[in-house]
C-alpha atoms as a PDB file:
ATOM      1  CA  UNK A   1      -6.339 -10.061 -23.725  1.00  0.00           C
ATOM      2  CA  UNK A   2      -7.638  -6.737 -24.432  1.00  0.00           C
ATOM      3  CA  UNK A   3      -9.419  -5.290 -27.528  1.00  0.00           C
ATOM      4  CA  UNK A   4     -11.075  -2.305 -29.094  1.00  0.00           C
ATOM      5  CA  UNK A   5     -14.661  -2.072 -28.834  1.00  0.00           C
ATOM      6  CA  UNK A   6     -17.808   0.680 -29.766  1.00  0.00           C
ATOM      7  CA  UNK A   7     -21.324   0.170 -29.167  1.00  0.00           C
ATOM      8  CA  UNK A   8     -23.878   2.779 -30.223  1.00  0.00           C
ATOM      9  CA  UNK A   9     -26.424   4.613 -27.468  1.00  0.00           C
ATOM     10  CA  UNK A  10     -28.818   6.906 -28.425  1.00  0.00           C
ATOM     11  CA  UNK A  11     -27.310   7.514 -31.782  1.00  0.00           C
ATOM     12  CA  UNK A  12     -23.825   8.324 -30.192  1.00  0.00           C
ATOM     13  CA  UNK A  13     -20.991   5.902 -30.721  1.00  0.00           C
ATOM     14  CA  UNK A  14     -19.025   4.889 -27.205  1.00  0.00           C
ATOM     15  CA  UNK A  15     -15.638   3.138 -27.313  1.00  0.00           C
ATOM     16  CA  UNK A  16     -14.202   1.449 -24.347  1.00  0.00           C
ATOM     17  CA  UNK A  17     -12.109  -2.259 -23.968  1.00  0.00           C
ATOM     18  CA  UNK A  18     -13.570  -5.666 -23.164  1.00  0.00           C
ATOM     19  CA  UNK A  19     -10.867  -7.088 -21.279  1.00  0.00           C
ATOM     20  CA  UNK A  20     -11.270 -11.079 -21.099  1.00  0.00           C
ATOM     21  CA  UNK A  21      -8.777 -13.617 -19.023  1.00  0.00           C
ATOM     22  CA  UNK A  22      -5.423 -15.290 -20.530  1.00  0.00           C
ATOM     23  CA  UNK A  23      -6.149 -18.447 -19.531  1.00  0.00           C
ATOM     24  CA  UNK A  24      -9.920 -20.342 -18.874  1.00  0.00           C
ATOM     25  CA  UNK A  25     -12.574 -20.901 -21.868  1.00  0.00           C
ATOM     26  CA  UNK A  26     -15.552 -18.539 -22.226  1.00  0.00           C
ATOM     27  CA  UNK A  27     -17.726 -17.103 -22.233  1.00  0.00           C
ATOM     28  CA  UNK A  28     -17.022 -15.441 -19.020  1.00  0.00           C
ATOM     29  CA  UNK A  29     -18.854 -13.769 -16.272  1.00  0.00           C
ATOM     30  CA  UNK A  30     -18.543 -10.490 -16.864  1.00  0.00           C
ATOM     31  CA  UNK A  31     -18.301  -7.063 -15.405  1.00  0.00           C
ATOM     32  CA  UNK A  32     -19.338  -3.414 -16.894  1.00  0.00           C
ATOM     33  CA  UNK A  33     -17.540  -0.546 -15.339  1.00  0.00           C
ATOM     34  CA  UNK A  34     -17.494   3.394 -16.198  1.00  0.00           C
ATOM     35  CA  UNK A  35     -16.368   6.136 -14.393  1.00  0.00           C
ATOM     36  CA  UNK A  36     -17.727   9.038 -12.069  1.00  0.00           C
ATOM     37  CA  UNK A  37     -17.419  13.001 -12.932  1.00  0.00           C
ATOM     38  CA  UNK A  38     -15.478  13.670 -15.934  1.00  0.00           C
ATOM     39  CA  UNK A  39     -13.585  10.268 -15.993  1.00  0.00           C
ATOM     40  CA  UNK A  40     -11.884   8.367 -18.582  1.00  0.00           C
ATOM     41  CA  UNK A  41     -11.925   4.579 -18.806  1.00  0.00           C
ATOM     42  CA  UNK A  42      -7.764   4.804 -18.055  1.00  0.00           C
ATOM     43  CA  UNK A  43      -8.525   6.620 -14.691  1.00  0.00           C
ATOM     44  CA  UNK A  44      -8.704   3.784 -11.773  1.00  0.00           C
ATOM     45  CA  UNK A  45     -10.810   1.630 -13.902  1.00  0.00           C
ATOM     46  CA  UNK A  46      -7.701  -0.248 -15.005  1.00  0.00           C
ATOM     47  CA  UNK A  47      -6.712  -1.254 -11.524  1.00  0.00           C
ATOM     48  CA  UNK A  48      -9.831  -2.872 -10.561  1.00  0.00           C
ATOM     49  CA  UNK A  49     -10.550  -4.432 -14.003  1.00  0.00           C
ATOM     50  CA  UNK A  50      -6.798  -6.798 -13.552  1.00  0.00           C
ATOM     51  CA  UNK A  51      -8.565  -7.898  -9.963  1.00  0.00           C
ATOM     52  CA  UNK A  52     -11.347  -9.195 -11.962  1.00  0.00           C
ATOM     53  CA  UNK A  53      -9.802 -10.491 -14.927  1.00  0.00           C
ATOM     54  CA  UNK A  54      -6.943 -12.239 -12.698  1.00  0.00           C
ATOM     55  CA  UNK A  55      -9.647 -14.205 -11.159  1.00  0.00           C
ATOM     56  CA  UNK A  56     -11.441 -15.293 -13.731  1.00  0.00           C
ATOM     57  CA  UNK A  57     -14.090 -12.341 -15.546  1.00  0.00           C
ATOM     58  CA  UNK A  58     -14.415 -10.127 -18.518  1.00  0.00           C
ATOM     59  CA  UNK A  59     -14.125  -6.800 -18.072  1.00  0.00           C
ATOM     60  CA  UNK A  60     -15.804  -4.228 -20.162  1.00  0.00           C
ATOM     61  CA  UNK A  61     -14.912  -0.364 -19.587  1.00  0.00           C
ATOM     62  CA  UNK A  62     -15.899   2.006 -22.232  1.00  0.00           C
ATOM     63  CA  UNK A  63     -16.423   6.232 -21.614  1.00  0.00           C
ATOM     64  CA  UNK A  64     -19.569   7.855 -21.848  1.00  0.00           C
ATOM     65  CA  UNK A  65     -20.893   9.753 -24.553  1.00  0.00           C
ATOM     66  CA  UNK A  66     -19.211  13.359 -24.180  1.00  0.00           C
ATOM     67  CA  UNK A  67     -16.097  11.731 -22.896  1.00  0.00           C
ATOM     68  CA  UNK A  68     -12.858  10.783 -23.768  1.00  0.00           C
ATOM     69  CA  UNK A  69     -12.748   8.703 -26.941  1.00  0.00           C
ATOM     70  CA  UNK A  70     -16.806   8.300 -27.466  1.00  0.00           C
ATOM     71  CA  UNK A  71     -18.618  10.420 -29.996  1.00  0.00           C
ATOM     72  CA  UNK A  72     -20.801  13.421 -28.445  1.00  0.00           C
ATOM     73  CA  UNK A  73     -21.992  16.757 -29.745  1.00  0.00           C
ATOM     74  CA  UNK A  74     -21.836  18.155 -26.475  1.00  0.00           C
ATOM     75  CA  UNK A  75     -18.521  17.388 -24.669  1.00  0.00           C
ATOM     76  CA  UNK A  76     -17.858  17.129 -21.225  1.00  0.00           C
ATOM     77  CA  UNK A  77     -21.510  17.599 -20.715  1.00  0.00           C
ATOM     78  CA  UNK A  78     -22.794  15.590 -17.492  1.00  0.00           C
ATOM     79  CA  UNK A  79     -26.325  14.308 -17.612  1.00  0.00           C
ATOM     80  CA  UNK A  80     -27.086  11.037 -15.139  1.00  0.00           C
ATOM     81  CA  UNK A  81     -29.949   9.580 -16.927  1.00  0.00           C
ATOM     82  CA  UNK A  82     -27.799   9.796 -20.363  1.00  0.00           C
ATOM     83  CA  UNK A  83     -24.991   8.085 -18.398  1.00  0.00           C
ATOM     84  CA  UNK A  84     -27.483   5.653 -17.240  1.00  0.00           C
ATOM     85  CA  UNK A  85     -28.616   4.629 -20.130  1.00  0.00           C
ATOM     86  CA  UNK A  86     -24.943   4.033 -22.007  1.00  0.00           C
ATOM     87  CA  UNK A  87     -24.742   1.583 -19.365  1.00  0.00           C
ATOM     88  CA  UNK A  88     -27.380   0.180 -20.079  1.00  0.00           C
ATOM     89  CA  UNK A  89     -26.699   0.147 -23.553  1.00  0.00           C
ATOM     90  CA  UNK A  90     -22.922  -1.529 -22.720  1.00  0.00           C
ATOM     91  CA  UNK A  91     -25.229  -4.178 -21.326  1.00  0.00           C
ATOM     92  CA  UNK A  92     -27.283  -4.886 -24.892  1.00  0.00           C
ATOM     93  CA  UNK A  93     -23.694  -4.876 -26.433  1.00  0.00           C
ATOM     94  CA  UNK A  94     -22.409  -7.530 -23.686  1.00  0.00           C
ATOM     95  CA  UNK A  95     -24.941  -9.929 -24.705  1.00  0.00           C
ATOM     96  CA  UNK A  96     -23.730 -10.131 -28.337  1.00  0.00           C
ATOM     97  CA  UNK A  97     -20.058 -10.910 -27.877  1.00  0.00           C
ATOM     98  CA  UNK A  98     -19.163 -14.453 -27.537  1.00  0.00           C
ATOM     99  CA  UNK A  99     -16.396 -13.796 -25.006  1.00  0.00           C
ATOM    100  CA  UNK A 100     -19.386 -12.827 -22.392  1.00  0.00           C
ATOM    101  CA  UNK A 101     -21.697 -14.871 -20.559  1.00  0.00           C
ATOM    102  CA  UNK A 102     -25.020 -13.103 -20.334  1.00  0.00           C
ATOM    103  CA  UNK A 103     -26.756 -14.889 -17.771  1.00  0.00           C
ATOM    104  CA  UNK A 104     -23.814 -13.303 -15.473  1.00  0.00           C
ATOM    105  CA  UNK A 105     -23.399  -9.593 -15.594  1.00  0.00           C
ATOM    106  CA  UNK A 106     -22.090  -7.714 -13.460  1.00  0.00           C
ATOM    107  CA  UNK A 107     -22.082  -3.642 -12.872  1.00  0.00           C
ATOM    108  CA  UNK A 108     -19.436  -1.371 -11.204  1.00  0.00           C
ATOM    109  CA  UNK A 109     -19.048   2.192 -10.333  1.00  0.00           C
ATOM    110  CA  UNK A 110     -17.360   4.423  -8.547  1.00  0.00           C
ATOM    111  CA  UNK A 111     -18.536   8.128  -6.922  1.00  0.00           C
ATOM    112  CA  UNK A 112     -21.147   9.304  -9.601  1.00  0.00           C
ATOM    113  CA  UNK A 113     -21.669   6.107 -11.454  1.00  0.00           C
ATOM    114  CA  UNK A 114     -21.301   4.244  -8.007  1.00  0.00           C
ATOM    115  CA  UNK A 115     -24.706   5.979  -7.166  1.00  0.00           C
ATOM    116  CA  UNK A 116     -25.673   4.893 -11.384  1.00  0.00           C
ATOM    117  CA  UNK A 117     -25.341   1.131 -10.828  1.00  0.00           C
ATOM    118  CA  UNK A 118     -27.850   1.173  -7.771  1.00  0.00           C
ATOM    119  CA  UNK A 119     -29.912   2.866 -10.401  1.00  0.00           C
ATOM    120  CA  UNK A 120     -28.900   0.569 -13.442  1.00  0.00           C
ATOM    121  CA  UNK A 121     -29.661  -2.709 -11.064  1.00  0.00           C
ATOM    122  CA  UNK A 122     -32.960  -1.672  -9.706  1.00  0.00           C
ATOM    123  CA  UNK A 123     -33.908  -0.867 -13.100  1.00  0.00           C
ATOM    124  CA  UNK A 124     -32.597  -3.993 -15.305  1.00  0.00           C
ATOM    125  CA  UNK A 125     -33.268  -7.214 -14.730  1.00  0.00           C
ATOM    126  CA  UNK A 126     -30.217  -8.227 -16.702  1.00  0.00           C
ATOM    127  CA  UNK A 127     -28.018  -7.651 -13.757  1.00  0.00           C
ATOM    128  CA  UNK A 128     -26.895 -10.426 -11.517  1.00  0.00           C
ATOM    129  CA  UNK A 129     -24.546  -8.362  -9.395  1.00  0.00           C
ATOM    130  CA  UNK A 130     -23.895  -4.440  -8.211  1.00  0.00           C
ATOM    131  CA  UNK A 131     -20.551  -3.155  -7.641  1.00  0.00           C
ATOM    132  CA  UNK A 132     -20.938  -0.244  -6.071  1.00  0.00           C
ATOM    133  CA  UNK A 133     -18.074   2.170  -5.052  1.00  0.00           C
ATOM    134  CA  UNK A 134     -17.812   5.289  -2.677  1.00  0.00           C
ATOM    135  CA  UNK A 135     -21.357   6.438  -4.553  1.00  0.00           C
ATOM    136  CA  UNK A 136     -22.596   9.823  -4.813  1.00  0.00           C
ATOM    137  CA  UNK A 137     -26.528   8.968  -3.775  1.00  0.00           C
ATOM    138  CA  UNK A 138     -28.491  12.176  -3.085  1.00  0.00           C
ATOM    139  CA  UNK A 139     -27.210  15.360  -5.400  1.00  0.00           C
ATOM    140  CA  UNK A 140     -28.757  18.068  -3.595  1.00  0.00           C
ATOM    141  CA  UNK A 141     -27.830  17.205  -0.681  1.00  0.00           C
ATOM    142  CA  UNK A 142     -24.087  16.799  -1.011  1.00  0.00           C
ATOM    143  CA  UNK A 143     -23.710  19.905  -2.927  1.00  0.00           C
ATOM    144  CA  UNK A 144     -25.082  21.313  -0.281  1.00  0.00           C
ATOM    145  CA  UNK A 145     -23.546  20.075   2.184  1.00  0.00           C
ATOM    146  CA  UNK A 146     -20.092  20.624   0.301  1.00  0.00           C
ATOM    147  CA  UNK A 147     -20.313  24.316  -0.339  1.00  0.00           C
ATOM    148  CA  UNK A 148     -22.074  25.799   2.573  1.00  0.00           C
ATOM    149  CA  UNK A 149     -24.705  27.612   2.715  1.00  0.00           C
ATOM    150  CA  UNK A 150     -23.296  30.765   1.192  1.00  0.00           C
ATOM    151  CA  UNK A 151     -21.208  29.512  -1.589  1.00  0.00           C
ATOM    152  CA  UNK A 152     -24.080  26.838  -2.525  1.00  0.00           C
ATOM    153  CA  UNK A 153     -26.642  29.983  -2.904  1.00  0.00           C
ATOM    154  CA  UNK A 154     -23.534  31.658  -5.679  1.00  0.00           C
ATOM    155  CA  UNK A 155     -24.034  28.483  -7.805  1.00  0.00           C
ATOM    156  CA  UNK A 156     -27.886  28.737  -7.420  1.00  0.00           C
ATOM    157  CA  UNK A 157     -27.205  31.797  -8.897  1.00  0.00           C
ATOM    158  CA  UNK A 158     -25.037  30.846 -11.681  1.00  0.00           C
ATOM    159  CA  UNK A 159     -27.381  27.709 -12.761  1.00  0.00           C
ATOM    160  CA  UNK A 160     -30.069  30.498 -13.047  1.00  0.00           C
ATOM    161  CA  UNK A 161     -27.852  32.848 -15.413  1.00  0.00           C
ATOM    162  CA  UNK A 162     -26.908  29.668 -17.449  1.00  0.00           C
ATOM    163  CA  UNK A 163     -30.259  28.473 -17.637  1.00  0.00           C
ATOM    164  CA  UNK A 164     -31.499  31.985 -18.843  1.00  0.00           C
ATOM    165  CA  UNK A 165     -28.606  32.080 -21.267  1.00  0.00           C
ATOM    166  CA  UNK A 166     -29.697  28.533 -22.894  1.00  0.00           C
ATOM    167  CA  UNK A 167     -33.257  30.062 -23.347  1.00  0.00           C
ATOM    168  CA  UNK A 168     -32.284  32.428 -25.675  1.00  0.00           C
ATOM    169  CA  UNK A 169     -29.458  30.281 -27.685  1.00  0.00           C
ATOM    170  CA  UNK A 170     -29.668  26.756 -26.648  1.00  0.00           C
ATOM    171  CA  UNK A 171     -26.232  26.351 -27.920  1.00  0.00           C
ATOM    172  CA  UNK A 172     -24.690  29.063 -24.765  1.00  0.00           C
ATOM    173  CA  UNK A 173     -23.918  26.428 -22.576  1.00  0.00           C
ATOM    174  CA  UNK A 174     -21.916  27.599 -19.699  1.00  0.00           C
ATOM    175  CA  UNK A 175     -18.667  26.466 -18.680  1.00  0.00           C
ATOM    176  CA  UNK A 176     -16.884  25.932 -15.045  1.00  0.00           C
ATOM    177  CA  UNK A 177     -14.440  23.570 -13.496  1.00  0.00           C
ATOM    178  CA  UNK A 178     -14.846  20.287 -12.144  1.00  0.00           C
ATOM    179  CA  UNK A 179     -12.616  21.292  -8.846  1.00  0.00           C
ATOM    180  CA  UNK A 180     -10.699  24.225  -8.059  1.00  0.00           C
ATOM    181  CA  UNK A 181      -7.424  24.791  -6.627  1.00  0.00           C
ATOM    182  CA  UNK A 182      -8.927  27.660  -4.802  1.00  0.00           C
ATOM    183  CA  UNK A 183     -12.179  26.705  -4.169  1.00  0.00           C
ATOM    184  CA  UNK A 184     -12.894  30.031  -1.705  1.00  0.00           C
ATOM    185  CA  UNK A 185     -12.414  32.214  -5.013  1.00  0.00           C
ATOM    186  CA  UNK A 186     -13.239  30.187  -7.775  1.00  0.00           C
ATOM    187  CA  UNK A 187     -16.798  27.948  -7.952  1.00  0.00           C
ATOM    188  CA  UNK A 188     -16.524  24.392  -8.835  1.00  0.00           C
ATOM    189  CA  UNK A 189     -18.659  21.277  -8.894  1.00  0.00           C
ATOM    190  CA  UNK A 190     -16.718  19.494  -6.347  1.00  0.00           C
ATOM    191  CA  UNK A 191     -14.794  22.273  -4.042  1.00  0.00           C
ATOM    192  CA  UNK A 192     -11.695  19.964  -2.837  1.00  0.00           C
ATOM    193  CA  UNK A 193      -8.477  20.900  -3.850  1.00  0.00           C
ATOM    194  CA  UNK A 194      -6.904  17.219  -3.418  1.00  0.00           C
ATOM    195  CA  UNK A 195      -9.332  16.283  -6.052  1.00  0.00           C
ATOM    196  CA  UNK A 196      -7.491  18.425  -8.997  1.00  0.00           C
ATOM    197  CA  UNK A 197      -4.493  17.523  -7.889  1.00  0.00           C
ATOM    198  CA  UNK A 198      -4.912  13.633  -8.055  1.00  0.00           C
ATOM    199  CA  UNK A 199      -7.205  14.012 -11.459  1.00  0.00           C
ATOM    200  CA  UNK A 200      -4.337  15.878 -13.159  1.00  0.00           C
ATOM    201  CA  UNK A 201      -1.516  13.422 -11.797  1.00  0.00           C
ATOM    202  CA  UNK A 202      -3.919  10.821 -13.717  1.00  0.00           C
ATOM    203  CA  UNK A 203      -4.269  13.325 -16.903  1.00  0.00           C
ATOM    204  CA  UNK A 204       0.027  13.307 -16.858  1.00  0.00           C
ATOM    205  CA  UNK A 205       0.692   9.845 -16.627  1.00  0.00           C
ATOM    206  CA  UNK A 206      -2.073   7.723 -18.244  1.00  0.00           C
ATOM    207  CA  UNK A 207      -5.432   9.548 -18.790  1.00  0.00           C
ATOM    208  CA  UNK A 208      -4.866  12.393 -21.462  1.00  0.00           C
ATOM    209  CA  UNK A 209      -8.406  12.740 -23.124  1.00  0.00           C
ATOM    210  CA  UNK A 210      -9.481  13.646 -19.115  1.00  0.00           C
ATOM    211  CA  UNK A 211     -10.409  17.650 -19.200  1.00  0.00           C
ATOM    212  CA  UNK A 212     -10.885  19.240 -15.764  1.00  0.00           C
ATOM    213  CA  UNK A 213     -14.053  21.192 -16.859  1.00  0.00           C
ATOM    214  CA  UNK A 214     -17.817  20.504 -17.225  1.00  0.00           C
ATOM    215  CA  UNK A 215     -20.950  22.335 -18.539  1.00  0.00           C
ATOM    216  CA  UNK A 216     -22.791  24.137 -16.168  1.00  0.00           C
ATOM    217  CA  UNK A 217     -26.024  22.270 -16.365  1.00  0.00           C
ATOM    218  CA  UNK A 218     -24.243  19.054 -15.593  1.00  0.00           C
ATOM    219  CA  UNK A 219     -23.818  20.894 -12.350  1.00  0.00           C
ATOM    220  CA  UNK A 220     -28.242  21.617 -11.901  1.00  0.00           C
ATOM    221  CA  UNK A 221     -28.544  17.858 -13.285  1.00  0.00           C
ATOM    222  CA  UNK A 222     -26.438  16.621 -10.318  1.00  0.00           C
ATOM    223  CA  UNK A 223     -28.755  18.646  -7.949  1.00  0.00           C
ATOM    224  CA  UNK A 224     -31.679  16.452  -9.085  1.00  0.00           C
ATOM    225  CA  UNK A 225     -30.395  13.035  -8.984  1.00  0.00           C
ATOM    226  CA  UNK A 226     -30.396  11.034  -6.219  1.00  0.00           C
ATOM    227  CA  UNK A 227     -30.775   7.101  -6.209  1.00  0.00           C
ATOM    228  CA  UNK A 228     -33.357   6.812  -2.986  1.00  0.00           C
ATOM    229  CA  UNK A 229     -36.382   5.665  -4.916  1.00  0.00           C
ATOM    230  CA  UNK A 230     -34.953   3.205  -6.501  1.00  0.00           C
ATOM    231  CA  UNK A 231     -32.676   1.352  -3.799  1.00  0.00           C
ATOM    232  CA  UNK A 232     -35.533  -0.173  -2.436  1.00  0.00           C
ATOM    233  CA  UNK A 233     -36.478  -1.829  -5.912  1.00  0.00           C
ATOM    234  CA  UNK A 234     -32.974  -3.858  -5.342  1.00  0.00           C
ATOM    235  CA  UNK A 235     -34.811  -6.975  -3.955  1.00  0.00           C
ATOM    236  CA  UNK A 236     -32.864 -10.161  -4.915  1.00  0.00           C
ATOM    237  CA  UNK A 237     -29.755  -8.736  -6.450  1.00  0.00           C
ATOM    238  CA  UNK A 238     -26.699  -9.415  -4.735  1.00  0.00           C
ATOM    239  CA  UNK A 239     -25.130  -5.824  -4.151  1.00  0.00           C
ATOM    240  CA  UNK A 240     -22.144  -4.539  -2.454  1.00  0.00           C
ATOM    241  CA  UNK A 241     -21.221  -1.188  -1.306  1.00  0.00           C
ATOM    242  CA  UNK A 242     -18.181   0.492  -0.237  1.00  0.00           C
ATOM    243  CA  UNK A 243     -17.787   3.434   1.968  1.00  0.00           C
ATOM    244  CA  UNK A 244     -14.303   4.702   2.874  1.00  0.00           C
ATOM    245  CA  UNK A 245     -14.822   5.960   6.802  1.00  0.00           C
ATOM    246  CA  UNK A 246     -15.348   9.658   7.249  1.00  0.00           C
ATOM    247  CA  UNK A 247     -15.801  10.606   3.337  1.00  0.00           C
ATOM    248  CA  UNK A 248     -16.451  13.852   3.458  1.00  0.00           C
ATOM    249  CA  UNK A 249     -16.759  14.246  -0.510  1.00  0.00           C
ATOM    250  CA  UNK A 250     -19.809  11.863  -1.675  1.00  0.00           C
ATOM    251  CA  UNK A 251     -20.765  11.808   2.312  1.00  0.00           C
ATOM    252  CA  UNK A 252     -20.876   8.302   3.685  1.00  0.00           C
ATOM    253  CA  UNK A 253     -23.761   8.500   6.285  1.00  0.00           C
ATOM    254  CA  UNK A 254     -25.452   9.110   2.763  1.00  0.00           C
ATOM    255  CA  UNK A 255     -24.227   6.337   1.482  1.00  0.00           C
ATOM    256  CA  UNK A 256     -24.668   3.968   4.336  1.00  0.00           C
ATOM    257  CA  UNK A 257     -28.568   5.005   4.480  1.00  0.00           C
ATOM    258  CA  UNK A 258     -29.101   4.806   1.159  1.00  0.00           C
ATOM    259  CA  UNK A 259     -27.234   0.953   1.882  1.00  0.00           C
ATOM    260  CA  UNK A 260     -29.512   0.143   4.389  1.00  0.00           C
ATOM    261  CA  UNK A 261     -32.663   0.605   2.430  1.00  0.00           C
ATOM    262  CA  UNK A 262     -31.414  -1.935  -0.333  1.00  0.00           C
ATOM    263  CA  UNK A 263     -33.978  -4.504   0.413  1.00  0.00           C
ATOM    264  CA  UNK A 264     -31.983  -7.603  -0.781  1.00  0.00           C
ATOM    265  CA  UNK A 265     -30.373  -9.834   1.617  1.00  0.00           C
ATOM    266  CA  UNK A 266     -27.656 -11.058  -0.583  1.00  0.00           C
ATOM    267  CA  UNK A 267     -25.972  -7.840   0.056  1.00  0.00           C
ATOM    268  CA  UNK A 268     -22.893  -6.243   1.759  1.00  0.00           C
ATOM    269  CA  UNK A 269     -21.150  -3.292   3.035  1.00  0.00           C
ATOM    270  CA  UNK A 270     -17.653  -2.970   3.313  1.00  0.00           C
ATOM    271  CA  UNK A 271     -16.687  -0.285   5.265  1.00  0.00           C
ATOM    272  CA  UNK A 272     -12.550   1.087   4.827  1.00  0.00           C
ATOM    273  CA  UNK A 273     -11.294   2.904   8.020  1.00  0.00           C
ATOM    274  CA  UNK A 274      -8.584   5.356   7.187  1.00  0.00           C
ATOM    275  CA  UNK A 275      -9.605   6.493   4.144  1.00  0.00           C
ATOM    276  CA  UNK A 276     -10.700   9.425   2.650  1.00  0.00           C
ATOM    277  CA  UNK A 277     -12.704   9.417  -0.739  1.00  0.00           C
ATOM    278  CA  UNK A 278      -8.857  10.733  -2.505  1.00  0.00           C
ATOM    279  CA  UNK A 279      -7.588   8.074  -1.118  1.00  0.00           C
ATOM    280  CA  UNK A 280      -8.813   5.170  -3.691  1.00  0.00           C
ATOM    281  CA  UNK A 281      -7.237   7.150  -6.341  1.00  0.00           C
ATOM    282  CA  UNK A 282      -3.669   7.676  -4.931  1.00  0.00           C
ATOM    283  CA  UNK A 283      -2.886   4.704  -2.425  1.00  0.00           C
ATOM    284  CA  UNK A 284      -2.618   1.141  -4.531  1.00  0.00           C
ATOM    285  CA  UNK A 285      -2.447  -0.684  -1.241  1.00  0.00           C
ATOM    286  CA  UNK A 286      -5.874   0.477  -0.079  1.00  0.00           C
ATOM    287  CA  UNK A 287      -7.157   0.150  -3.931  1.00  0.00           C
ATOM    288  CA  UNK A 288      -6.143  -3.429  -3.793  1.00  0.00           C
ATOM    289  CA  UNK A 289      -7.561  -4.192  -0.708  1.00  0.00           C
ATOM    290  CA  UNK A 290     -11.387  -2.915  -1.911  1.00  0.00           C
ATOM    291  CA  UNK A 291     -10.824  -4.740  -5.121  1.00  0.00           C
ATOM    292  CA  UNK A 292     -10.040  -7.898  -3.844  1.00  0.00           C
ATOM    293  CA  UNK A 293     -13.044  -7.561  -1.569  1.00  0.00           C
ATOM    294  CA  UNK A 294     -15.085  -6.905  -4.795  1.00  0.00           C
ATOM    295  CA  UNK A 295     -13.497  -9.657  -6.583  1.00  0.00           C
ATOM    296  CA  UNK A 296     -14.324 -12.073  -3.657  1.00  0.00           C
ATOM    297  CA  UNK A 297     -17.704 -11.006  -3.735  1.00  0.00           C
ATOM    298  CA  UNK A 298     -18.144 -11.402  -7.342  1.00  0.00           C
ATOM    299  CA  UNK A 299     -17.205 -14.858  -7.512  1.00  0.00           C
ATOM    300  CA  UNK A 300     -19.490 -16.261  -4.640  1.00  0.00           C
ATOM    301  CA  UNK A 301     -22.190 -15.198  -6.576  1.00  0.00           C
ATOM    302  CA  UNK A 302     -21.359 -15.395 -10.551  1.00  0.00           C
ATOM    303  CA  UNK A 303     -18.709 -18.049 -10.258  1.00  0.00           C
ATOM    304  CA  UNK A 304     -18.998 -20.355  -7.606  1.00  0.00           C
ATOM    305  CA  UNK A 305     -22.593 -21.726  -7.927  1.00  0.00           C
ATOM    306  CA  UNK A 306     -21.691 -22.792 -12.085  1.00  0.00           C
ATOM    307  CA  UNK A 307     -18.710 -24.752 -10.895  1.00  0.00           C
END
């Protein structure tokens, strides 16, 4: 069964679903999933959320402030800690609704807010489980790594003429895409073509409210973030990772390191050969494969030990 939900954070109203099972009595061990750059709860969430719910959890998927059907003065506007903190604020909600189980919550994410859960588990104690998906982990680095050194010192450039511009009318936010078709003449956040292509299948057949476009300073906020010093925090936690083999986009040596320094034992890495970051978006078969793998690891830690 699915229903409408909003929770407030930071004065801004999110909506999103809470998703619980058809059949079992709650409350349920639940999991709290949003989406990377410029998602929408409809965009892939979906497909993992039935996994979960088939087996036996509550689901709770909601868009960020800025995003899709939430409240936000300033749309489309990426800013991690803001992010971070709606999840966190999902969490306070979770705890009030009968249908959930507090004692067992769970947080997933996938590319940007794969890299937020690492950050939203070290950080609160009310997590009994980390999800995390093909994670973006060190900002600067993959931008740089992504655009070269030439192109990367054009959006230095532009993040300086932005940041000038919001001096003198804090309102002048700058504009630019999310990818680009063209990425050689046009500067975007993430310069993969395949990226646009997949997003705007999404946007025609079941994500509408997604817009291809971010502010600038979303784009100097993602050069600051990275989740390194807080990895090692993530002592007893269980927490699994997965890397698809030879991502090029969030960069999954990155991601493998930033694995390794996850001090819990109760963790896991699930590596998927033949398979590009685009991939998890497009091909259901390798989707359900890393779900199920989620799922299974969900359950021998928030459902197995309470039967």
């Amino acid at each position: 069964m699915r229903r409408d939900i909003e929770f407030t954070s930071n004065g801004e109203i999110c909506r999103g679903w809470l998703v619980t099972p058809d059949e079992g009595k709650g409350p349920f061990p639940t999991v709290i999933m949003a989406g990377g750059w410029c998602y929408v709860k409809e965009i892939v969430m979906p497909n993992y959320a039935e996994h979960f719910v088939r087996n036996g959890f509550a689901a709770i998927l909601f868009d960020y402030r800025g995003f899709g059907g939430s409240d936000g003065s300033i749309r489309q506007h990426l800013n991690p800690w803001w992010q971070i903190e709606d999840y966190r604020n999902a969490i306070s909600f979770a705890e009030t609704q009968s249908e959930v189980d507090s004692e067992r919550i769970a947080v997933w994410g996938i590319s940007y807010s794969g890299g937020h859960v690492l950050i939203v588990g070290a950080l609160d104690p009310r997590v009994k489980a980390i999800i995390s998906t093909i994670p973006v982990v060190d900002g600067y680095v993959n931008m740089a790594r992504s655009h070269g050194e030439r192109r990367f010192e054009d959006l230095q450039e532009l993040i300086l003429n932005d940041r000038r511009k919001r001096f003198k009318n804090e309102s002048d936010r700058g504009l630019m895409p999310f990818s680009s078709p063209k990425p050689e003449e046009e500067l975007s956040v993430w310069p993969y073509p395949e990226i646009g292509k997949v997003f705007m299948e999404h946007k025609r057949k079941v994500a509408p409210l997604h817009e291809h476009w971010n502010t600038i300073e979303s784009y100097e906020l993602l050069q600051t973030y990275t989740v390194f010093p807080y990895v090692p925090r993530i002592v007893n936690t269980p927490t699994m990772m997965v890397a698809a083999e030879g991502d090029n986009i969030t960069l999954w040596d990155l991601e493998i390191e930033a694995f390794r320094q996850i001090k819990s034992q109760r963790k896991k890495l699930f590596v998927i050969p033949k398979t590009s970051h685009m991939t998890l978006y497009q091909d259901m078969t390798k989707l359900e494969v890393v779900a199920s793998e989620q799922t299974a690891f969900l359950s021998e830690y928030l459902i197995k030990p309470y039967k």
